[in-house]
N, C-alpha and C. Protein backbone atom coordinates (compact mmCIF):
# COMPACT_ATOMS: atom_id res chain seq x y z
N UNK A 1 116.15 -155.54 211.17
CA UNK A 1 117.55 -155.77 211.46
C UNK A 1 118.02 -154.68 212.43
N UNK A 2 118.83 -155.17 213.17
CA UNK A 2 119.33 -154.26 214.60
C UNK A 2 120.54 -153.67 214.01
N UNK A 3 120.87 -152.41 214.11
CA UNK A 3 122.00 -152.03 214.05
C UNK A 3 123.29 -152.42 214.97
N UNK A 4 124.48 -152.69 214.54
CA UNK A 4 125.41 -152.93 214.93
C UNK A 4 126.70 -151.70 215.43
N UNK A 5 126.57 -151.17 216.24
CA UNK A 5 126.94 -150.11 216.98
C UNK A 5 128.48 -150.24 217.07
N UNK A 6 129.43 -149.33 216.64
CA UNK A 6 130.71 -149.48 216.94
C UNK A 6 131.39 -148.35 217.22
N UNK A 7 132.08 -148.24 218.54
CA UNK A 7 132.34 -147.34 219.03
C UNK A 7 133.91 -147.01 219.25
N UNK A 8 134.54 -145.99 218.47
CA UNK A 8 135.91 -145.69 218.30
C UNK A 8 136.18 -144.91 219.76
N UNK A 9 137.44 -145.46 220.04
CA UNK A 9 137.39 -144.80 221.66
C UNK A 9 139.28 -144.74 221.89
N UNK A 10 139.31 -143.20 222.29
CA UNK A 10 140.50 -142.99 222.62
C UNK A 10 141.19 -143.77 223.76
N UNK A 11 140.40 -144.10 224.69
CA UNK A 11 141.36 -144.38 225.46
C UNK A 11 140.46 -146.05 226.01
N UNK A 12 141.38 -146.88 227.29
CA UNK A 12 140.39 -147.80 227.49
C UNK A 12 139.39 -147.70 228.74
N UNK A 13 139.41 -146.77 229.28
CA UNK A 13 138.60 -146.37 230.49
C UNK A 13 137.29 -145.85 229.58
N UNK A 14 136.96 -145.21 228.74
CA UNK A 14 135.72 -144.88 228.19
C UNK A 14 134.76 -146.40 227.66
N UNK A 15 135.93 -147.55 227.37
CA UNK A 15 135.34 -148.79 227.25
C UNK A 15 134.37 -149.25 228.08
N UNK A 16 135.32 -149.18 229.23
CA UNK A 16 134.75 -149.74 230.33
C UNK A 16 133.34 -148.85 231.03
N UNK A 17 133.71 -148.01 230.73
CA UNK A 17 132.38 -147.12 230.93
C UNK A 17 130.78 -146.96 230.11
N UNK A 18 131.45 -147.55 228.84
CA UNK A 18 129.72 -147.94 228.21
C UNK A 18 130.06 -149.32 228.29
N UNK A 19 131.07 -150.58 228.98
CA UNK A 19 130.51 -152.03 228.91
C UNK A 19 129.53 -151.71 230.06
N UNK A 20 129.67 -150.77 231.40
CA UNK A 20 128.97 -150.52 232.25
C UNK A 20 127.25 -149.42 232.17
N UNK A 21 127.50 -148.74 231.08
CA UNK A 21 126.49 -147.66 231.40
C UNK A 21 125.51 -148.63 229.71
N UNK A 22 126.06 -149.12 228.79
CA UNK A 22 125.02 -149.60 227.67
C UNK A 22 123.80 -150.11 228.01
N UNK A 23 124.22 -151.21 229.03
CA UNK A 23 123.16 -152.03 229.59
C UNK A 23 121.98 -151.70 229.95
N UNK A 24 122.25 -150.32 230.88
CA UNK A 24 121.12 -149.53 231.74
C UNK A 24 120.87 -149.11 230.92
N UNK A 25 121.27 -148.38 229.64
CA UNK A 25 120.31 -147.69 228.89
C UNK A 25 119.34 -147.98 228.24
N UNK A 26 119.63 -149.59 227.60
CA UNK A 26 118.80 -150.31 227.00
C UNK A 26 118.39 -151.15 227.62
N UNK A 27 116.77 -151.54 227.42
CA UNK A 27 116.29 -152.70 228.19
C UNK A 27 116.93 -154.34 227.16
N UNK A 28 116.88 -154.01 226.51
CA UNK A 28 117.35 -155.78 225.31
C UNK A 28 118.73 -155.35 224.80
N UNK A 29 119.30 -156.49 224.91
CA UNK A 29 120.67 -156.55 224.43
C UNK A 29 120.94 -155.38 223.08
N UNK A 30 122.21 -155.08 223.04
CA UNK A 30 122.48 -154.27 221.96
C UNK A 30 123.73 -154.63 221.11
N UNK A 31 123.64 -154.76 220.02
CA UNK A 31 124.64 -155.21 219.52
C UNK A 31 126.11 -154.57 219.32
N UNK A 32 127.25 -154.13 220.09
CA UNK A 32 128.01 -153.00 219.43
C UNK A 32 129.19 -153.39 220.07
N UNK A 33 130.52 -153.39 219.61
CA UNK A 33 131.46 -153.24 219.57
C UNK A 33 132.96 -152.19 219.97
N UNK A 34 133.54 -152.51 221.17
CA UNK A 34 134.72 -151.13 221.35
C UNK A 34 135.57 -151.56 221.00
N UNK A 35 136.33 -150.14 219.69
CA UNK A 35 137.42 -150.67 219.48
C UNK A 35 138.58 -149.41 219.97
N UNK A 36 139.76 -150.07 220.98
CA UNK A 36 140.14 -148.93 222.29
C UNK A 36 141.90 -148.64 221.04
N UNK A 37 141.64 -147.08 221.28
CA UNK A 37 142.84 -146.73 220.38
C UNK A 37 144.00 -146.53 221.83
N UNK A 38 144.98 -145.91 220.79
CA UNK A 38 146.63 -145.45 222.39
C UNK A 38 146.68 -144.12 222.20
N UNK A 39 144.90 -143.00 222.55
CA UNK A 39 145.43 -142.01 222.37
C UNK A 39 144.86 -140.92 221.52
N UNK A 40 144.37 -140.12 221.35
CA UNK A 40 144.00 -139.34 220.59
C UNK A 40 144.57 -139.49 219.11
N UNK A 41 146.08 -139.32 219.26
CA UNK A 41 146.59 -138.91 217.63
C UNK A 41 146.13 -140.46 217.08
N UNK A 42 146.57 -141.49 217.97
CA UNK A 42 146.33 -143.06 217.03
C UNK A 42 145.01 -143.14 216.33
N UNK A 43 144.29 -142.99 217.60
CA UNK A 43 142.45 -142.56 217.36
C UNK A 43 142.58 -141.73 215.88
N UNK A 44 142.86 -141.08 215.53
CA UNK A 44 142.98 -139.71 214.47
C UNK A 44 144.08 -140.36 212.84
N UNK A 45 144.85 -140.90 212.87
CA UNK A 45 145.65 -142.00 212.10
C UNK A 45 144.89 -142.82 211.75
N UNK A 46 144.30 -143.48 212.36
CA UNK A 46 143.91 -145.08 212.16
C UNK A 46 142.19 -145.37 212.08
N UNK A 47 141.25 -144.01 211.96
CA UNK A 47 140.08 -143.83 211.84
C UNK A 47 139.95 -143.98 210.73
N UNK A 48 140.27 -143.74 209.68
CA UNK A 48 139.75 -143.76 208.40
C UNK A 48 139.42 -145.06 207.84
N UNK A 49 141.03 -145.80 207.98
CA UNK A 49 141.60 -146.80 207.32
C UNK A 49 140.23 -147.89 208.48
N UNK A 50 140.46 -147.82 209.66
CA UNK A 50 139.24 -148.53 210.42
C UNK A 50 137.83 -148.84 210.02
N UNK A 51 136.95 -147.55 209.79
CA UNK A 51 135.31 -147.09 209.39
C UNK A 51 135.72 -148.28 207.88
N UNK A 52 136.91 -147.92 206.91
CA UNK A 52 136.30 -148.65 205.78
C UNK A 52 136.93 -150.09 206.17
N UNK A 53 137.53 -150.29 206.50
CA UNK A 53 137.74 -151.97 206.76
C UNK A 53 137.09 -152.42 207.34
N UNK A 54 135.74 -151.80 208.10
CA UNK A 54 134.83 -153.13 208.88
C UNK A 54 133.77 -153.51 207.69
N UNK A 55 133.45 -154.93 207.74
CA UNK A 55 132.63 -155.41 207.32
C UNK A 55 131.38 -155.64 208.05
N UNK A 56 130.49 -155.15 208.48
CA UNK A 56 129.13 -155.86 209.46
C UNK A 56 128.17 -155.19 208.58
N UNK A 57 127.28 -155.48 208.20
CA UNK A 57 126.45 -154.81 207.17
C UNK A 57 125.02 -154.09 208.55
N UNK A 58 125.23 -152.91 207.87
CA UNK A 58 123.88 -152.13 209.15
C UNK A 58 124.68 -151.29 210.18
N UNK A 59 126.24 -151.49 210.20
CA UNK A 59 127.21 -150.69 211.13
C UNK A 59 126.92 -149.88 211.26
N UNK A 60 126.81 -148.89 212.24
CA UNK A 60 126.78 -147.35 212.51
C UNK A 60 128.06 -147.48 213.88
N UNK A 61 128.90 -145.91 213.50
CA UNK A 61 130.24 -145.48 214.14
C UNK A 61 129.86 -144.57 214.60
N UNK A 62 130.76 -144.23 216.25
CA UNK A 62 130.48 -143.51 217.08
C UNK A 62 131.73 -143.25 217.15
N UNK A 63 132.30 -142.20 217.42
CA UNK A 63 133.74 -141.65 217.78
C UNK A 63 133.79 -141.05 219.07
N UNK A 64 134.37 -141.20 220.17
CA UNK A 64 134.49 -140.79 221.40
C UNK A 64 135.37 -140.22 221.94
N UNK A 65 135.69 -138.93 221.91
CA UNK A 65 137.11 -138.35 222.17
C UNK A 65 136.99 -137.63 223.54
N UNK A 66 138.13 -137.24 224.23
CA UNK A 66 137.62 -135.99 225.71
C UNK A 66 137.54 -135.15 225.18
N UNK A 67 136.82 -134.09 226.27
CA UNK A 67 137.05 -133.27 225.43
C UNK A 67 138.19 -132.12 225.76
N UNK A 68 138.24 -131.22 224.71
CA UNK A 68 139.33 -130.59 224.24
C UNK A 68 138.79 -129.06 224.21
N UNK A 69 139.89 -128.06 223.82
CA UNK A 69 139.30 -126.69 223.47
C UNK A 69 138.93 -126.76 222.07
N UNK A 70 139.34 -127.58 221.47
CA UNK A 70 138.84 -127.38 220.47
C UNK A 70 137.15 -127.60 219.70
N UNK A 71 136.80 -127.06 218.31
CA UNK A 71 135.07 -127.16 218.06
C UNK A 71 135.20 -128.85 217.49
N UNK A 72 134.36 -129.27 218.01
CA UNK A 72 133.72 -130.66 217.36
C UNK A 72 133.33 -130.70 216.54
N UNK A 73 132.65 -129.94 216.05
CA UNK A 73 132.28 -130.14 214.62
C UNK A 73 133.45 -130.11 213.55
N UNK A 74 134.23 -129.39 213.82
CA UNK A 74 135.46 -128.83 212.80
C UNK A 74 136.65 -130.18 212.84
N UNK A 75 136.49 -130.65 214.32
CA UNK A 75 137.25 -131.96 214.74
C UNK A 75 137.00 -133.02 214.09
């Protein structure tokens, strides 16, 4: 079973940038999903409640933020 890739994304220009760069990376289709927030803080609100309301069994989440001064890990 293929994992189902879903990718939390602040803004909608980062969309458009893996509907463009996924392809090349992989030679066979990939299964995954953008879902485009309004924004950092929305992105940050509405993550939680998101990760548990999807249903796709095999999901794996990617979070995509700019970056910031702040540490990522701690983010």
């Amino acid at each position: 079973m293929t994992a189902h890739l879903v990718f939390l994304l602040e803004e909608r220009s980062a969309k458009e940038m893996l509907d463009g760069l996924l392809p090349r990376l992989h030679p066979q289709p990939v299964s995954y999903r953008c879902i485009v927030f309004e924004g950092k803080q929305d992105l940050e609100k509405q993550l939680v409640r998101r990760i548990r309301g999807y249903r796709v069994p095999g999901a794996r989440f990617i979070v995509v933020r700019d970056q910031d001064s702040g540490d990522c890990h701690l983010i």
